[in-house]
N, C-alpha and C. Protein backbone atom coordinates (compact mmCIF):
# COMPACT_ATOMS: atom_id res chain seq x y z
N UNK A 1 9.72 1.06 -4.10
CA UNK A 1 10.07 2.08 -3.15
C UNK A 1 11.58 2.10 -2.93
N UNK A 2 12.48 1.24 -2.68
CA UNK A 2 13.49 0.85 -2.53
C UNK A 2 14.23 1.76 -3.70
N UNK A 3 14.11 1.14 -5.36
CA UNK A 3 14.43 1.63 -6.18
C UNK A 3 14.38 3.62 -6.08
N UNK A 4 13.23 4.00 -5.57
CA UNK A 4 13.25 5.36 -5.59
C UNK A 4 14.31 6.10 -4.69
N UNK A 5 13.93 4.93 -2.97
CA UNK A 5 14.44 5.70 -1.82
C UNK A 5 15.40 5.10 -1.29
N UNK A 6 15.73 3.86 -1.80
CA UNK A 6 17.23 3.09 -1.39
C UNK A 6 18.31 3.72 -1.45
N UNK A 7 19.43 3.13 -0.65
CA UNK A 7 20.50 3.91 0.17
C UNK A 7 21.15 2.38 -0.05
N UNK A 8 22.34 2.29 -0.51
CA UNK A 8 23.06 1.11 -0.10
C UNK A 8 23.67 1.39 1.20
N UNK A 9 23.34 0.20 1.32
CA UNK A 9 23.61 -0.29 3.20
C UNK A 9 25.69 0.03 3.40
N UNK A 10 26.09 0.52 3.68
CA UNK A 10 27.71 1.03 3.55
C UNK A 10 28.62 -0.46 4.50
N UNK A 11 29.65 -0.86 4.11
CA UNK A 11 30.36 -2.09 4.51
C UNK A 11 31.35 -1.11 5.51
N UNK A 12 31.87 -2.51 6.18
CA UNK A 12 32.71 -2.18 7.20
C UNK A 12 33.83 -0.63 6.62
N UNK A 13 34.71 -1.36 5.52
CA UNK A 13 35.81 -0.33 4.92
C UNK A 13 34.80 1.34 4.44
N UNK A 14 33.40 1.11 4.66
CA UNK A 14 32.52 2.50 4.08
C UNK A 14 32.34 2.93 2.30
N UNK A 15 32.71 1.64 1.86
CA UNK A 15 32.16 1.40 0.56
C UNK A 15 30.85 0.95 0.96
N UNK A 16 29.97 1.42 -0.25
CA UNK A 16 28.68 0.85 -0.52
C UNK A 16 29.01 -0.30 -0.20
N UNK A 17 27.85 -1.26 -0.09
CA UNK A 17 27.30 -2.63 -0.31
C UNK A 17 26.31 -2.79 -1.25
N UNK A 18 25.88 -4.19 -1.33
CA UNK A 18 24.67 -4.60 -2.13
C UNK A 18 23.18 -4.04 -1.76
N UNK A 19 23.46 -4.67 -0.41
CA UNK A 19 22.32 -4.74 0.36
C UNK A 19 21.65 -2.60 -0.02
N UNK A 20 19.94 -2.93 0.04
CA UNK A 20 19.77 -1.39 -0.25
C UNK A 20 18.92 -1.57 1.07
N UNK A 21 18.75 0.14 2.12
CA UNK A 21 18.01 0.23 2.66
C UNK A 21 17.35 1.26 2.44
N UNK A 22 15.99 1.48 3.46
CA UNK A 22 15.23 2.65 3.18
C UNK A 22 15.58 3.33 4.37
N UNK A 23 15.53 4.77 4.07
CA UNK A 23 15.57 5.12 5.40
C UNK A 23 14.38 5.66 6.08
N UNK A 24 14.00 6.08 7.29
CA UNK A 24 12.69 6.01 8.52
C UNK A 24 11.84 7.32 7.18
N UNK A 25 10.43 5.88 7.41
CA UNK A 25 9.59 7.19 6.74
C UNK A 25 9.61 8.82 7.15
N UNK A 26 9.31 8.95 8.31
CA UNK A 26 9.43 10.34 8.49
C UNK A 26 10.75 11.24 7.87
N UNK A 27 12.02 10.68 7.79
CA UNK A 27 13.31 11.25 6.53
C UNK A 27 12.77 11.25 5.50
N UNK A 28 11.81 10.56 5.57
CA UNK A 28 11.36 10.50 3.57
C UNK A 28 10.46 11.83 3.23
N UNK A 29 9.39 11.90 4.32
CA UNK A 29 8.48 12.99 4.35
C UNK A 29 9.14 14.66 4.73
N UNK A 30 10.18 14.57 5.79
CA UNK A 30 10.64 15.82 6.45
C UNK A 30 11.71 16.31 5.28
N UNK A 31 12.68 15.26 4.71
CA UNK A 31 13.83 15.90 4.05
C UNK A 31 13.90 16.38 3.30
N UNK A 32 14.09 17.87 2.95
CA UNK A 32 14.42 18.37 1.49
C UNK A 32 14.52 17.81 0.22
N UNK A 33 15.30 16.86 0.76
CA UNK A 33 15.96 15.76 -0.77
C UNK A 33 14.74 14.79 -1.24
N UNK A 34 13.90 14.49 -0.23
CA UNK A 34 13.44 13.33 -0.57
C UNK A 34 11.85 13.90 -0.63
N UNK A 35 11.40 14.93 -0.03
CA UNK A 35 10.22 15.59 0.31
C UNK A 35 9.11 15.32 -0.97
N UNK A 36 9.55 16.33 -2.52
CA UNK A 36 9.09 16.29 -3.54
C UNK A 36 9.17 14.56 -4.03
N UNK A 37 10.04 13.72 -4.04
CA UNK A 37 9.78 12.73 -4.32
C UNK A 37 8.77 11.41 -4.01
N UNK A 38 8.54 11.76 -2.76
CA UNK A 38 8.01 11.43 -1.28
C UNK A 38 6.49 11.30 -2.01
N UNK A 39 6.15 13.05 -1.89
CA UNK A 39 4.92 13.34 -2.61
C UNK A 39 4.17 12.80 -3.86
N UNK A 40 5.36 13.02 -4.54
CA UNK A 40 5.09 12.51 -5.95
C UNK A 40 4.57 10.81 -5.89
N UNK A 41 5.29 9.84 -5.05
CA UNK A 41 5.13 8.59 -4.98
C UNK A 41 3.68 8.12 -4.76
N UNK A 42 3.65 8.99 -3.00
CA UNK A 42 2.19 9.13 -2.42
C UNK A 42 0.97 9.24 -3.37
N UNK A 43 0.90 9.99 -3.86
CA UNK A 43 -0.18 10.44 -4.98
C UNK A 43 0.29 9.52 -5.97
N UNK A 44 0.94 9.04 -6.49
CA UNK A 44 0.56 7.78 -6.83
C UNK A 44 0.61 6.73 -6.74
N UNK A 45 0.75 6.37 -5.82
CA UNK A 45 0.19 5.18 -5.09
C UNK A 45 -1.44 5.12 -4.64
N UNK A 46 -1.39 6.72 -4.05
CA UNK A 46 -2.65 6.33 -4.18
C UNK A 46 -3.81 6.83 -4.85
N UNK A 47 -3.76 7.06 -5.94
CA UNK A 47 -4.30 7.41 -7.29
C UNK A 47 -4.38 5.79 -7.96
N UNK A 48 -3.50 5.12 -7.56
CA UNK A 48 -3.08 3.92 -8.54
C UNK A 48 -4.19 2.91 -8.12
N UNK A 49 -4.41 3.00 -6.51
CA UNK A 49 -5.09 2.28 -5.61
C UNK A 49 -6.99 2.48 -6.07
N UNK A 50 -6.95 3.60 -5.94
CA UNK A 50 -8.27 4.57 -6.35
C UNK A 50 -8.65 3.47 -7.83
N UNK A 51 -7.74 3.70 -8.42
CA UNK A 51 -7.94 3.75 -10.00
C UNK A 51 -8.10 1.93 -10.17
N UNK A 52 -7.63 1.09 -9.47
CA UNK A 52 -7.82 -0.35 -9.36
C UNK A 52 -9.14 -0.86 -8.06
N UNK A 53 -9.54 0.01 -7.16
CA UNK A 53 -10.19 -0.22 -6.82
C UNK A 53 -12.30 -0.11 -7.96
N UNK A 54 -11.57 1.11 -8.40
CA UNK A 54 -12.76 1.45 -9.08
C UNK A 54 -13.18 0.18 -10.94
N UNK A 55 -11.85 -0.16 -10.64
CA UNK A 55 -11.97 -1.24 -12.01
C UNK A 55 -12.72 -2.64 -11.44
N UNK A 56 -12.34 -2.93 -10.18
CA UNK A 56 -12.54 -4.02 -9.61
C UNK A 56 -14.35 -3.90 -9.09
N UNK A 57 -14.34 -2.70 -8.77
CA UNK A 57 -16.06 -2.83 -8.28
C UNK A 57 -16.51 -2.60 -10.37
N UNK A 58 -16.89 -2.23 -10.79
CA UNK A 58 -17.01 -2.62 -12.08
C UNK A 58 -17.28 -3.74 -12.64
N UNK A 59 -16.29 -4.63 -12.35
CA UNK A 59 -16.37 -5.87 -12.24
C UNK A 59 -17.07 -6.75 -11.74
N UNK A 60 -16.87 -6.68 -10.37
CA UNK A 60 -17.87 -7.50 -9.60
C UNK A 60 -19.25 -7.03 -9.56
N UNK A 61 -19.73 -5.78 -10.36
CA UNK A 61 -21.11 -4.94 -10.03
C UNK A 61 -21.76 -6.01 -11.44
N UNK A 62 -20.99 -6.35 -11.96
CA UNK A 62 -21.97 -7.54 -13.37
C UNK A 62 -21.69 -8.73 -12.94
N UNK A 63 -20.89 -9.52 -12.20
CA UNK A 63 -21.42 -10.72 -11.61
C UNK A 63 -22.45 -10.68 -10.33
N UNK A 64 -23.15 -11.76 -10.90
CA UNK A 64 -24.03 -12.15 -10.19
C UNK A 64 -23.42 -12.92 -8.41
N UNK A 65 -24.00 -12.88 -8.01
CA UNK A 65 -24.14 -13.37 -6.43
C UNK A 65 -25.41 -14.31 -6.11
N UNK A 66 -26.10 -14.10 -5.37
CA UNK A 66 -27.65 -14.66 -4.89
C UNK A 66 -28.31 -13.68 -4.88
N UNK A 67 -29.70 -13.87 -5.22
CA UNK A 67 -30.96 -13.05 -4.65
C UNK A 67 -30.88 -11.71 -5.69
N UNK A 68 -30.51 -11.70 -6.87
CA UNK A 68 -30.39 -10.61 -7.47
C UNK A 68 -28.96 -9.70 -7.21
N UNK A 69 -28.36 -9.62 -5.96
CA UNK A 69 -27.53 -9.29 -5.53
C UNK A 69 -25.75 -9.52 -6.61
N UNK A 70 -25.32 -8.54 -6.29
CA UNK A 70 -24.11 -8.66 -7.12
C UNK A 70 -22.55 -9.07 -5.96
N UNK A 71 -21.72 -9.55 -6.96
CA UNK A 71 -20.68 -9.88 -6.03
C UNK A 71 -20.09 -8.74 -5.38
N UNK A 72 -20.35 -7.39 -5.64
CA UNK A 72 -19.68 -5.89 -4.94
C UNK A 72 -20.39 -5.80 -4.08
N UNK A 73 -22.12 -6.50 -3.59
CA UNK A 73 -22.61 -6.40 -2.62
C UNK A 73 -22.10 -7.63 -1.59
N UNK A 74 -21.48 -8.35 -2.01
CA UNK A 74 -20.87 -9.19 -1.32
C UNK A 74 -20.06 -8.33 -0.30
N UNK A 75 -18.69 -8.35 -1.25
CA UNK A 75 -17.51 -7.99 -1.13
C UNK A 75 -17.67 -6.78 0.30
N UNK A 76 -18.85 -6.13 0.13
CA UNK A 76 -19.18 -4.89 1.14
C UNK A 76 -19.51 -5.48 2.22
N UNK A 77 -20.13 -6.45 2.17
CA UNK A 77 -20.87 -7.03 3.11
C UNK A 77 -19.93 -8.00 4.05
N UNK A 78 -19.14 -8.80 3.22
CA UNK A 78 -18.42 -9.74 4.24
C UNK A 78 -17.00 -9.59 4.09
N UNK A 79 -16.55 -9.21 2.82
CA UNK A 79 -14.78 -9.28 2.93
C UNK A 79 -14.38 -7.49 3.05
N UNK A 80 -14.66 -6.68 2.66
CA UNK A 80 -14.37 -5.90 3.16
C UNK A 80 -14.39 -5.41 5.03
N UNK A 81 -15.74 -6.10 5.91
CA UNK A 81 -15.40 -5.75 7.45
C UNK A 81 -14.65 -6.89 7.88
N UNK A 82 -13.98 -8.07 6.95
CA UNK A 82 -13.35 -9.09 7.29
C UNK A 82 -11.75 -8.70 7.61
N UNK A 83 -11.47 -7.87 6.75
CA UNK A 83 -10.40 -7.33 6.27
C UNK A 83 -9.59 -6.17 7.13
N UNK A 84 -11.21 -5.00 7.91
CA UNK A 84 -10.97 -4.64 8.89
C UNK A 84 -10.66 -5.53 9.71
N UNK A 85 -11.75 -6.39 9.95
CA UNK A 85 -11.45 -7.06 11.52
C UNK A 85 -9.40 -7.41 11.51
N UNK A 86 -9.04 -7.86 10.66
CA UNK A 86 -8.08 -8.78 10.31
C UNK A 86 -7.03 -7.16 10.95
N UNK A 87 -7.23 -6.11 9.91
CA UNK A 87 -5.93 -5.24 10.60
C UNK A 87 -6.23 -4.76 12.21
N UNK A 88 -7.55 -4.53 12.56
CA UNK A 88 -7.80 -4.06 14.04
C UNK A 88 -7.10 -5.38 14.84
N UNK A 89 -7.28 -6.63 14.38
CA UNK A 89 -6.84 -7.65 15.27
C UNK A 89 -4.85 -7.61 15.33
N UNK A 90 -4.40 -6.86 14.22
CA UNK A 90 -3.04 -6.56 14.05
C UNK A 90 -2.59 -5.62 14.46
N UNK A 91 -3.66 -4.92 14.19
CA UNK A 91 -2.82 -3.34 15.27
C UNK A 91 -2.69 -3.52 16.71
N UNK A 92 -3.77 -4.79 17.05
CA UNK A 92 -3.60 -4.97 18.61
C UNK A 92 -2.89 -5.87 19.11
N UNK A 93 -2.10 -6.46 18.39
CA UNK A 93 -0.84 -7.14 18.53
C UNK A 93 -1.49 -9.34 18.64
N UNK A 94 -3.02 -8.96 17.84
CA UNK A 94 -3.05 -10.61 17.97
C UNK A 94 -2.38 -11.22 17.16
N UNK A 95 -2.14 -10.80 16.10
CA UNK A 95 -1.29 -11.43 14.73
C UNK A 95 0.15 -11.51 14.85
């Protein structure tokens, strides 16, 4: 992301620096400059996400688990509402 939307961080004299920053998502989404790029990223990212999620259940749908059960019935069952619990407990500031 950096690489796409980085900004070197500007030094005292107003030369660039090393350091790169991003600037506030919403500049990324609202600005002309950055709008189409923005988009382009989004969609793939999450196309990319889609496309590795669907390799991974694949996967786990031919290993075995218990009881006939496969490890994607796992994964549904305990680490995926684990995973919720984990960000609901972050959005509410326990983490």
């Amino acid at each position: 992301m950096k690489t796409i939307f980085g900004e070197p961080k500007l030094r005292k004299d107003g030369s660039p620096g090393r350091t790169v920053e991003l600037p506030p998502v919403l500049t990324l989404q609202t600005s002309p400059l950055t709008r189409p790029d923005w988009i382009q990223y989004s969609v793939f990212d999450a196309k990319g996400t889609w496309l590795l999620y669907r390799q991974l259940e694949a996967r786990l749908v031919q290993l075995d688990w218990q009881q006939g059960q496969d490890l994607f019935t796992f994964y549904k069952g305990y680490w995926r509402p684990f995973g919720e619990l984990l960000t609901e407990m972050e959005r509410n500031g326990v983490m």
